[in-house]
C-alpha atoms as a PDB file:
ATOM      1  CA  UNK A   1       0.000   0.000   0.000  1.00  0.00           C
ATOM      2  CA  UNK A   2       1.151   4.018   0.269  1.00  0.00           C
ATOM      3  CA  UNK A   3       4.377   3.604   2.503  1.00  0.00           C
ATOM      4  CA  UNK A   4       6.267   6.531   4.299  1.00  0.00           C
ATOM      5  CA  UNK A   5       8.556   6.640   1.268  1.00  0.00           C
ATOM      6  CA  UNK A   6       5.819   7.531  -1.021  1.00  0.00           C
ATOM      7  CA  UNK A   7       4.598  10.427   1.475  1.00  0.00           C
ATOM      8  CA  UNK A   8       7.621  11.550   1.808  1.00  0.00           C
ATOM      9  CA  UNK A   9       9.039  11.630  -1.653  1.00  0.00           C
ATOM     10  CA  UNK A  10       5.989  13.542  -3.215  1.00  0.00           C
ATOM     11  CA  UNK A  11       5.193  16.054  -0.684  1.00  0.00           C
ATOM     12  CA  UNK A  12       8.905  16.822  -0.122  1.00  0.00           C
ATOM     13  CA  UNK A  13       9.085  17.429  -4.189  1.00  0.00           C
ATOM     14  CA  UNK A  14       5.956  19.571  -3.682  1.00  0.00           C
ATOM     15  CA  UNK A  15       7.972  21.684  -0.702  1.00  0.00           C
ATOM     16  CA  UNK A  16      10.946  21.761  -2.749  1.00  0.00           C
ATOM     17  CA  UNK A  17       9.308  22.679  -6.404  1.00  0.00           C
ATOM     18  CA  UNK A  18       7.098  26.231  -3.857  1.00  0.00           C
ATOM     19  CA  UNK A  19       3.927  23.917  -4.303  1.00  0.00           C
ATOM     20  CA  UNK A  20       3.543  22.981  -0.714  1.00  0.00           C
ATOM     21  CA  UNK A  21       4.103  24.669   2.829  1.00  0.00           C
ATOM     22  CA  UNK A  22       6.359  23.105   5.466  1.00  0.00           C
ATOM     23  CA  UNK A  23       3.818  22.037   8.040  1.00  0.00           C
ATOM     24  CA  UNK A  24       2.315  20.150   5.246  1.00  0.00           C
ATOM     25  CA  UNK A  25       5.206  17.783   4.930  1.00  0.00           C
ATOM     26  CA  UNK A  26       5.684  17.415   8.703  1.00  0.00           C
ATOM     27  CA  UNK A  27       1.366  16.585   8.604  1.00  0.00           C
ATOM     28  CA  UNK A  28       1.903  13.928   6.468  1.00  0.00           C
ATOM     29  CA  UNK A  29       4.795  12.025   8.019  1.00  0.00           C
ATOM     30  CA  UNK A  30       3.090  12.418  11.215  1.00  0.00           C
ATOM     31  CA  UNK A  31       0.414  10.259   9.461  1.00  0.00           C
ATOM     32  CA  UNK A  32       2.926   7.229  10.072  1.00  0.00           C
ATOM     33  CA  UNK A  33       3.721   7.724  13.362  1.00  0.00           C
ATOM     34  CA  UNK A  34       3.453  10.286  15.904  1.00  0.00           C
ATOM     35  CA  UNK A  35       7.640  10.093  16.697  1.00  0.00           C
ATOM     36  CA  UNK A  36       9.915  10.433  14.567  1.00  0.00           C
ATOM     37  CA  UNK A  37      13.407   9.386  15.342  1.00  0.00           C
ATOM     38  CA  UNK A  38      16.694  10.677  13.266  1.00  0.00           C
ATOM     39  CA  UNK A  39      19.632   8.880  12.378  1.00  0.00           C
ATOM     40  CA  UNK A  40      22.763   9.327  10.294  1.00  0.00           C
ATOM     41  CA  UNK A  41      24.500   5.956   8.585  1.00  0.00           C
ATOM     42  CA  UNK A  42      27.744   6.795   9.815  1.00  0.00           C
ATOM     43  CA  UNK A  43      29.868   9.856  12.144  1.00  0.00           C
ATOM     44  CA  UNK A  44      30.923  11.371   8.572  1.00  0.00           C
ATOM     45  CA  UNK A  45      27.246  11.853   7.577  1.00  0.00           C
ATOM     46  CA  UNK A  46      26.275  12.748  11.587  1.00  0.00           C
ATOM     47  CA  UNK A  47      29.114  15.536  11.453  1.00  0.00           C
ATOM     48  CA  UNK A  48      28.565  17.092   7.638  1.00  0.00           C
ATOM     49  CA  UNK A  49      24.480  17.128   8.304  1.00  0.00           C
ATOM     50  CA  UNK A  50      24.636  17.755  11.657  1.00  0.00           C
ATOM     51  CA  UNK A  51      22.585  14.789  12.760  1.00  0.00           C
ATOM     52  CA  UNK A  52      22.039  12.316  15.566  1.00  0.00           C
ATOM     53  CA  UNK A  53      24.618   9.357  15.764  1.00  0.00           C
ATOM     54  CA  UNK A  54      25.004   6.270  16.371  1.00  0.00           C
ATOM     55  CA  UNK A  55      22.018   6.310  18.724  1.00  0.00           C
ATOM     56  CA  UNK A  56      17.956   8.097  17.093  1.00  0.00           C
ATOM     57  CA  UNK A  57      17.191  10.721  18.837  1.00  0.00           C
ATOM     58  CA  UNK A  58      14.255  12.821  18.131  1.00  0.00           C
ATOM     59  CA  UNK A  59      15.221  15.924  17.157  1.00  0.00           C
ATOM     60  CA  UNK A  60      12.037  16.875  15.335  1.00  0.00           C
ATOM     61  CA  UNK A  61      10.564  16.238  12.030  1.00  0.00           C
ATOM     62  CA  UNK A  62      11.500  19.564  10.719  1.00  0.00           C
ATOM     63  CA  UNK A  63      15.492  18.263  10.791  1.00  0.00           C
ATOM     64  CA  UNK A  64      14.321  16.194   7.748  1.00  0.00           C
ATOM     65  CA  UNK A  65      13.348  19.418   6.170  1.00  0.00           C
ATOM     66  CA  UNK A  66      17.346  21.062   6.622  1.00  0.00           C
ATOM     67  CA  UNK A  67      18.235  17.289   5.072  1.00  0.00           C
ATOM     68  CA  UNK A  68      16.406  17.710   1.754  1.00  0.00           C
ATOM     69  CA  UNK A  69      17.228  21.577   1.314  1.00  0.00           C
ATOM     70  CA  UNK A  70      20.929  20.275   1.994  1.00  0.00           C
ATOM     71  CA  UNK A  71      20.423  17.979  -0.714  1.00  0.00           C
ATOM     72  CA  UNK A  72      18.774  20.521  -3.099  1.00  0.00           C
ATOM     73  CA  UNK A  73      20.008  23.711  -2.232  1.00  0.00           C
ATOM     74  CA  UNK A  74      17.448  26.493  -3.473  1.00  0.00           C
ATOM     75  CA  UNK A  75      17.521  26.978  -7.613  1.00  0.00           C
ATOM     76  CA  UNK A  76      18.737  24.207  -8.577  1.00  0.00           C
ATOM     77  CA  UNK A  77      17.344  21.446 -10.609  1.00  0.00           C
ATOM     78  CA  UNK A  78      16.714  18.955  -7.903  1.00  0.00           C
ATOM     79  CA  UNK A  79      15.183  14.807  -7.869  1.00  0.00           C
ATOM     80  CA  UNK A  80      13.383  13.215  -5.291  1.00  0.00           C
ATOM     81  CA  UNK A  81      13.428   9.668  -6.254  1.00  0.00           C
ATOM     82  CA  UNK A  82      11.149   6.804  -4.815  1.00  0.00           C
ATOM     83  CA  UNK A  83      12.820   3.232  -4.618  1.00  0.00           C
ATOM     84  CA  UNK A  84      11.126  -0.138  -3.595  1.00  0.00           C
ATOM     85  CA  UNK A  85      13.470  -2.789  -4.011  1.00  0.00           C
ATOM     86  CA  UNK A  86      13.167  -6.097  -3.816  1.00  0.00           C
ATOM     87  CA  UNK A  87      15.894  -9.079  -4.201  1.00  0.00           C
ATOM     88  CA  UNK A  88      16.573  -9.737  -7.557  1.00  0.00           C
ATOM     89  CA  UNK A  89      14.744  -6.130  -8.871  1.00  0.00           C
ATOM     90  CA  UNK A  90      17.268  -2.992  -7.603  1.00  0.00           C
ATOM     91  CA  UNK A  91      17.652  -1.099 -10.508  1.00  0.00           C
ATOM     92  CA  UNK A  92      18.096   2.601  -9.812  1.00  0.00           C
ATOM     93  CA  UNK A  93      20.036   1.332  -6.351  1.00  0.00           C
ATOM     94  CA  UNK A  94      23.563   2.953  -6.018  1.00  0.00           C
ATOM     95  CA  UNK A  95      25.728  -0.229  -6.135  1.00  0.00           C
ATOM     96  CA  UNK A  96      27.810  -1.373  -3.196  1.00  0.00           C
ATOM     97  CA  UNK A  97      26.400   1.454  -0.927  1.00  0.00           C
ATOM     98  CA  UNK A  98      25.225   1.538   2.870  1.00  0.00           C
ATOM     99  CA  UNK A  99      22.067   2.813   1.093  1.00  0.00           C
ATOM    100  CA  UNK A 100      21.402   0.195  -1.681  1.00  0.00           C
ATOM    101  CA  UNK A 101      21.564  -2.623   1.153  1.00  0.00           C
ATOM    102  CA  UNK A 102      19.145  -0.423   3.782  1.00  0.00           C
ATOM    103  CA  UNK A 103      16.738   0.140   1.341  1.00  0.00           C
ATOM    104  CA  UNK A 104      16.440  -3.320  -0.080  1.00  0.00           C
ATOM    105  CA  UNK A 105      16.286  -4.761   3.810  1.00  0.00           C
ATOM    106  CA  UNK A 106      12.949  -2.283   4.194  1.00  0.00           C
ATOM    107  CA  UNK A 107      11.531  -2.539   0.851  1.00  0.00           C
ATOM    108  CA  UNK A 108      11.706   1.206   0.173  1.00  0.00           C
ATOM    109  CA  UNK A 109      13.589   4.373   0.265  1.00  0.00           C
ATOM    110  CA  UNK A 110      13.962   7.951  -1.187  1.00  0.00           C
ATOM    111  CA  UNK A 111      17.381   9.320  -3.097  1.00  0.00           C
ATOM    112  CA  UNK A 112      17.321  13.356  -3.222  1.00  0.00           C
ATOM    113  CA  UNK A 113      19.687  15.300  -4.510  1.00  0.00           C
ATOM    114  CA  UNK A 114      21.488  17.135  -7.744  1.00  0.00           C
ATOM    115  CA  UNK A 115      22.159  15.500 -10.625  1.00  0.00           C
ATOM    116  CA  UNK A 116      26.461  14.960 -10.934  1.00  0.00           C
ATOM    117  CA  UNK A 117      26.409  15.546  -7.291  1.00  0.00           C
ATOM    118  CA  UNK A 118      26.281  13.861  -4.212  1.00  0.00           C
ATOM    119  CA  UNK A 119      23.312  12.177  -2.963  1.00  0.00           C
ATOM    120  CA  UNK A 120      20.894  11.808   0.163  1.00  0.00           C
ATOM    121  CA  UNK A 121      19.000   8.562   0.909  1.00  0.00           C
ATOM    122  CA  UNK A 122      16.820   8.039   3.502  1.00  0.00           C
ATOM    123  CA  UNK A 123      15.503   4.912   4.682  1.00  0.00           C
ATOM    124  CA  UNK A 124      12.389   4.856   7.434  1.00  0.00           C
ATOM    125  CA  UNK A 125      12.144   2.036   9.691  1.00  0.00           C
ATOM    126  CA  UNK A 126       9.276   1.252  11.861  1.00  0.00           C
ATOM    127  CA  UNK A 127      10.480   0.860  15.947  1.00  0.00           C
ATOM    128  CA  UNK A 128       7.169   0.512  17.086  1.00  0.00           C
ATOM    129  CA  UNK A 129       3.314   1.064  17.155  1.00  0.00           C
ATOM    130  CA  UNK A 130       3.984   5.046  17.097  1.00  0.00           C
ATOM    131  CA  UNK A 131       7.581   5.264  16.540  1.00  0.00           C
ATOM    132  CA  UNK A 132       9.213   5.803  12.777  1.00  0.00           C
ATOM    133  CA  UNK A 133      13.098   5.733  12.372  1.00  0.00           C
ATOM    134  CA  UNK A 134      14.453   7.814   9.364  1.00  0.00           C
ATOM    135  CA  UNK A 135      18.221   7.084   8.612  1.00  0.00           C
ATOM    136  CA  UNK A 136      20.365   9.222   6.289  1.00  0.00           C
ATOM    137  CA  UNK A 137      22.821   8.313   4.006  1.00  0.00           C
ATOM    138  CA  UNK A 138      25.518   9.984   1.820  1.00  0.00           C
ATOM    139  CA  UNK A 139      26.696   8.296  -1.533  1.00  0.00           C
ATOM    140  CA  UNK A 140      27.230   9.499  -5.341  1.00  0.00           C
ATOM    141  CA  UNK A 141      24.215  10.349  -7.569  1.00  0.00           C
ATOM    142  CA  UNK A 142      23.489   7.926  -9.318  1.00  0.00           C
ATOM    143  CA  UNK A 143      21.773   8.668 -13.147  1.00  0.00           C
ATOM    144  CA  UNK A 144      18.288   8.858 -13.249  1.00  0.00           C
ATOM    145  CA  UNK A 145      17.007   5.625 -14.610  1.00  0.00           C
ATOM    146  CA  UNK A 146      14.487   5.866 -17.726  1.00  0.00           C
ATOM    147  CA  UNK A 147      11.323   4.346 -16.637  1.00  0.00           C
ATOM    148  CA  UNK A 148       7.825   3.673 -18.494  1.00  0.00           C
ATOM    149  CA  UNK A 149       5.890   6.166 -19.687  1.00  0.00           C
ATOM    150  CA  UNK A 150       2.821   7.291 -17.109  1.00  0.00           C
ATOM    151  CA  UNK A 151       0.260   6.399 -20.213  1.00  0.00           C
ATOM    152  CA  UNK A 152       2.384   2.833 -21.098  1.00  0.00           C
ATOM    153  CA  UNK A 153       1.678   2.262 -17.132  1.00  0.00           C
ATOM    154  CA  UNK A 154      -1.870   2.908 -16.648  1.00  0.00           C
ATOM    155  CA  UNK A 155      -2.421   1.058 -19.353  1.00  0.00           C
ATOM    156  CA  UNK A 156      -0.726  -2.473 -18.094  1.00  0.00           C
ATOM    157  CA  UNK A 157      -2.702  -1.358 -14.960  1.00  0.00           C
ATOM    158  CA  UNK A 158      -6.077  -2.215 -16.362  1.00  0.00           C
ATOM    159  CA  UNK A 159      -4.577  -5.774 -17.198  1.00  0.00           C
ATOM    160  CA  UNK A 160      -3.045  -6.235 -13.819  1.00  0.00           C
ATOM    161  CA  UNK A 161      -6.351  -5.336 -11.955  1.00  0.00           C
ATOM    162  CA  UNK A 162      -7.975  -8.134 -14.101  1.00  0.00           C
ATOM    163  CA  UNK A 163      -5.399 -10.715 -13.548  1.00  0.00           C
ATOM    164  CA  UNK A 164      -5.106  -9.890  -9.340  1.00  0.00           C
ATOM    165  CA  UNK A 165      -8.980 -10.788  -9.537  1.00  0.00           C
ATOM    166  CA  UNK A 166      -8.468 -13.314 -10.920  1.00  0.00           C
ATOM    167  CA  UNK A 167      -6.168 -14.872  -8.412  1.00  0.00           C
ATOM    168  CA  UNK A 168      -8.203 -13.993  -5.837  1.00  0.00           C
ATOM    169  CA  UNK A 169     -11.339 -15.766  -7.524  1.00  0.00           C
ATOM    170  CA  UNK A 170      -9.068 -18.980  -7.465  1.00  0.00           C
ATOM    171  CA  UNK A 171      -9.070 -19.205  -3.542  1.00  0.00           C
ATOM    172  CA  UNK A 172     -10.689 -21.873  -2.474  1.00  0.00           C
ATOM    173  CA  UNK A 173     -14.091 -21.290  -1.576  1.00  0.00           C
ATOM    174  CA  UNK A 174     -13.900 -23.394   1.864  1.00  0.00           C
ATOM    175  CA  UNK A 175     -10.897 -21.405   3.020  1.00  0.00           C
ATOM    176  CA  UNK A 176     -12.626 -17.823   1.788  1.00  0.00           C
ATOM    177  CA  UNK A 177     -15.633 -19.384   4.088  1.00  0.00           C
ATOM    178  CA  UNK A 178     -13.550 -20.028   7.195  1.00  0.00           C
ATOM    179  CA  UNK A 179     -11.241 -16.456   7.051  1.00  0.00           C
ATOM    180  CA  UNK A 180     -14.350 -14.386   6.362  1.00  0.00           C
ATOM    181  CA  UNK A 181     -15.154 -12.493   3.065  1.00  0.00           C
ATOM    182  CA  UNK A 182     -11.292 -10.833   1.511  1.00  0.00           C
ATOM    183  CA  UNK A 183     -13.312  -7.904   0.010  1.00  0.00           C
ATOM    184  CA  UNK A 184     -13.764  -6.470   3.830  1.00  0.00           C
ATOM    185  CA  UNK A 185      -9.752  -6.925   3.907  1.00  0.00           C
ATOM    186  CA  UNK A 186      -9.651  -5.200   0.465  1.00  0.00           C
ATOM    187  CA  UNK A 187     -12.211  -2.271   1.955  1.00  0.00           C
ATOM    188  CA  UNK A 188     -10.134  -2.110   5.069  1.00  0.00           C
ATOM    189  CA  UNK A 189      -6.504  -1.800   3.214  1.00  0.00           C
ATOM    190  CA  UNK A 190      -7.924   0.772   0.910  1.00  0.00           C
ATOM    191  CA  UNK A 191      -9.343   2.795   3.554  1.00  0.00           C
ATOM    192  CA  UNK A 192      -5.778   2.659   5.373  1.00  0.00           C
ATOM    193  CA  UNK A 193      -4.727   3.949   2.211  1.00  0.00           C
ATOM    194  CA  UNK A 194      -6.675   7.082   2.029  1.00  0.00           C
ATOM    195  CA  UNK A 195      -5.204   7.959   5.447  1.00  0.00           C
ATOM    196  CA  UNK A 196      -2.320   9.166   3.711  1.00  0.00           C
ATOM    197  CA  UNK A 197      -3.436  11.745   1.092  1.00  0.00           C
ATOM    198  CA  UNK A 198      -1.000  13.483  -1.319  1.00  0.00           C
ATOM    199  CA  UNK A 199      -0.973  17.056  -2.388  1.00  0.00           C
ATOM    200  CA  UNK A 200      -2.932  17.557  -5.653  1.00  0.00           C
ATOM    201  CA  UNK A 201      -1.506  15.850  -8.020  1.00  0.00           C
ATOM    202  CA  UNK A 202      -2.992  15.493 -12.064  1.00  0.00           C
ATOM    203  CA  UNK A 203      -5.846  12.705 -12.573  1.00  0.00           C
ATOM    204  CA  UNK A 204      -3.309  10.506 -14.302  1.00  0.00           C
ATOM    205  CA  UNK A 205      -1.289   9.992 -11.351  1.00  0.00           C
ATOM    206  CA  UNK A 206      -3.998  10.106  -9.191  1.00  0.00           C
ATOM    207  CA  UNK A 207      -5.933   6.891 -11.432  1.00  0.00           C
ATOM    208  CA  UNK A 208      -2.501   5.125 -11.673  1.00  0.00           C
ATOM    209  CA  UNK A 209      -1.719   5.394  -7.504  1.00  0.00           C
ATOM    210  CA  UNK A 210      -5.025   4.209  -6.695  1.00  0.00           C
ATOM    211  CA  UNK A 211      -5.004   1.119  -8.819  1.00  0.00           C
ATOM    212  CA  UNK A 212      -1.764   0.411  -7.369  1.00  0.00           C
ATOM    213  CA  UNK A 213      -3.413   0.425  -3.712  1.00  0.00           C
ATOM    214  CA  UNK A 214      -6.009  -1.711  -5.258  1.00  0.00           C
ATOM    215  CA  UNK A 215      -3.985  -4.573  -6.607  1.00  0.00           C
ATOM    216  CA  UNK A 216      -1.699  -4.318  -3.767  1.00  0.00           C
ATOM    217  CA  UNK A 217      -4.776  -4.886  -1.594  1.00  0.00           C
ATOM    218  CA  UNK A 218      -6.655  -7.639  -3.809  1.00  0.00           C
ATOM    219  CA  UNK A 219      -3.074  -9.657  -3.178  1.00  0.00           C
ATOM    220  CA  UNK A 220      -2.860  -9.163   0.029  1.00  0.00           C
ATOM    221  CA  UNK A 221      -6.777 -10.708   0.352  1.00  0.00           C
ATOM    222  CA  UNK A 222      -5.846 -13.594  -1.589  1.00  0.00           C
ATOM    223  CA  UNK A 223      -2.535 -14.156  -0.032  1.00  0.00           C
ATOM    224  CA  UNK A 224      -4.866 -14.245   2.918  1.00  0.00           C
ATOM    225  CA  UNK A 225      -7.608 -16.663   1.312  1.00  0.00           C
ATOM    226  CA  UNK A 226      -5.157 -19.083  -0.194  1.00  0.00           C
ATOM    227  CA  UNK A 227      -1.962 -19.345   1.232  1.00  0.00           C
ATOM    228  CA  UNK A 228       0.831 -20.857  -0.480  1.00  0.00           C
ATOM    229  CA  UNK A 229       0.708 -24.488  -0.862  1.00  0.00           C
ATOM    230  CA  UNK A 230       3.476 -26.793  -0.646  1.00  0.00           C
ATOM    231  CA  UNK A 231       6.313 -26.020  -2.818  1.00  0.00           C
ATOM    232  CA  UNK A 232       6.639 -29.057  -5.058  1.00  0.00           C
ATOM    233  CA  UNK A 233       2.568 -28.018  -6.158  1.00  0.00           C
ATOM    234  CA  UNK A 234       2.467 -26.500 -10.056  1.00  0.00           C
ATOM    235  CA  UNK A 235      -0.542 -25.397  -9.238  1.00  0.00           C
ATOM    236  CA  UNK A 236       1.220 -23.217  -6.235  1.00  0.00           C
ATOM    237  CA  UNK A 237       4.301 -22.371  -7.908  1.00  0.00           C
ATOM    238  CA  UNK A 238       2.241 -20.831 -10.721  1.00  0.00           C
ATOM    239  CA  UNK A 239       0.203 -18.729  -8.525  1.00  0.00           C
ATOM    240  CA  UNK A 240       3.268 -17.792  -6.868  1.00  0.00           C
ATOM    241  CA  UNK A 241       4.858 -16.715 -10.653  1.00  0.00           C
ATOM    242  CA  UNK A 242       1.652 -14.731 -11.239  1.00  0.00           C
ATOM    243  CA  UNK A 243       1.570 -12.682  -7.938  1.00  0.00           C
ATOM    244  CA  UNK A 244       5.358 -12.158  -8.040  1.00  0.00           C
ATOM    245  CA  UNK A 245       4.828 -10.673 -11.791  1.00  0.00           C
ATOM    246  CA  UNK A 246       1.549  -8.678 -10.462  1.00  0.00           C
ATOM    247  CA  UNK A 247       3.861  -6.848  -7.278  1.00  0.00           C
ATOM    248  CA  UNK A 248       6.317  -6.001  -9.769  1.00  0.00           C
ATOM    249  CA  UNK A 249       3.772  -4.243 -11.583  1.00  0.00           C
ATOM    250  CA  UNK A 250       2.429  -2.434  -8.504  1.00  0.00           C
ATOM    251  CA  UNK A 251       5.728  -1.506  -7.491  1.00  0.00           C
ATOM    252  CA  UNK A 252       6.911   0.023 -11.234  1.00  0.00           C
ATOM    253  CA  UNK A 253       3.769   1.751 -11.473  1.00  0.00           C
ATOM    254  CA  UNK A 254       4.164   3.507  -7.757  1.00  0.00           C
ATOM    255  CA  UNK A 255       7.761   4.245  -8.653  1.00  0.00           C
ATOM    256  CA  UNK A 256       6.589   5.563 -12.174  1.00  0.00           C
ATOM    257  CA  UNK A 257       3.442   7.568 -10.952  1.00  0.00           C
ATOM    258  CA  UNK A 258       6.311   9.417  -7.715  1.00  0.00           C
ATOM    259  CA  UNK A 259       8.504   9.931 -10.508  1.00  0.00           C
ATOM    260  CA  UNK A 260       6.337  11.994 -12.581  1.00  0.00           C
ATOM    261  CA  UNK A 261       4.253  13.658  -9.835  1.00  0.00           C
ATOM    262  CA  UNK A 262       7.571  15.369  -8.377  1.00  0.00           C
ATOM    263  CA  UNK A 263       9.259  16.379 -11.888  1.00  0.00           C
ATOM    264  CA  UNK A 264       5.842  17.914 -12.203  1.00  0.00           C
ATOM    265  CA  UNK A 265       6.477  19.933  -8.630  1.00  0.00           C
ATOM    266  CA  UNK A 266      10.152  20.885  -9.583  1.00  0.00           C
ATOM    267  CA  UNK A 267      10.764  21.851 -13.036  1.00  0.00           C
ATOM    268  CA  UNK A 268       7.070  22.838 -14.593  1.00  0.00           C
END
């Protein structure tokens, strides 16, 4: 579903590109958790951006604020880029970094910064019921990677909605019987979603983040309803292909949809 990553990748492009106020950013992160908790990677980061190390402390949201204008000093050209790595998909990653291996343990990240120049990655990390870590990184810019057009992805969207139905409509209907109906699941992970709006952002982007949520959510109801069977299973293995291909989707359409939302913010 929407992840702190998301939030904070598109409203921070939206502070940077004059399109949203401060307190709006620090709104929406509080969203995920009433504390937040800073970090840097390493004493060389903690001394050059003047952050907490080795121990979180909270030192307020806002410090994340002085991070991102650090990385994108006023007038220039600035990216905010969302990442949601998985093993065996980390394109975009900055190989062999502190960052690259952070980000692919939590499944998500943001890289701000200039292009030639050097880079800020930040990686949240939930501590608790109320508690969110962010930890900071340093490490070379790495080039923007070219990703699918908005239209090519909204378009494979309307596939991938058809095929996650499907796979949910394959659970066995004694096992949908004894968890309860998945569409309350689906109802409930969409409504989490909306608890985590976005500044305005075109119709486009809107459509094509809101599938996303929906797929991610029809999974998640059939990964409830029919659990993985045992390995050695076609049957299982193929379900497994299909869902693995239908995340990857989700995820290249979120990453797409940030993407374009915040070049939108900073250079139009």
């Amino acid at each position: 579903m929407s992840s702190p990553s998301a939030s904070l990748a598109i409203w921070s492009g939206a502070w940077l590109g004059g399109r949203a106020a401060p307190d709006d950013v620090l709104d929406a992160l509080a969203r995920w958790a009433p504390l937040t908790l800073i970090v840097a990677d390493d004493e060389n980061v903690a001394e050059e951006l003047d952050l907490p190390w080795p121990t979180p402390r909270d030192v307020g949201s806002a410090t994340l604020l002085s991070v991102l204008r650090l990385a994108v000093p006023a007038g220039e050209a600035g990216t905010v880029e969302l990442v949601l790595p998985v093993p065996g998909d980390v394109a975009g990653l900055p190989t062999g970094t502190t960052f690259a291996a952070a980000a692919l343990t939590a499944g998500e990240g943001v890289m701000v910064g200039v292009p030639g120049g050097a880079g800020i990655g930040l990686v949240p990390t939930v501590e608790g019921p109320d508690v969110l870590r962010w930890t900071v990184f340093r490490f070379p810019q790495p080039h923007p990677r070219r990703d699918t057009a908005l239209g090519e992805v909204e378009y494979a969207m309307r596939e991938v909605v058809r095929e996650a139905a499907d796979v949910l409509g394959s659970a066995p209907a004694v096992v949908t019987r004894r968890l309860g109906d998945p569409h309350v699941l689906i109802t409930e992970r969409l409504a989490a979603a909306q608890a985590h709006p976005y500044p305005p952002l075109s119709e486009r982007i809107t459509r094509v983040l809101d599938t996303a949520d929906r797929v991610d959510a029809i999974l998640d109801a059939a990964d409830v309803a029919a659990p993985s069977q045992a390995p050695t299973s076609t049957g299982a293995e193929t379900r497994e292909t299909t869902v693995r291909s239908l995340r990857t989707a989700v995820r290249t359409a979120r990453r797409v949809a940030v993407t374009d939302a915040v070049d939108r913010f900073l250079h139009s």
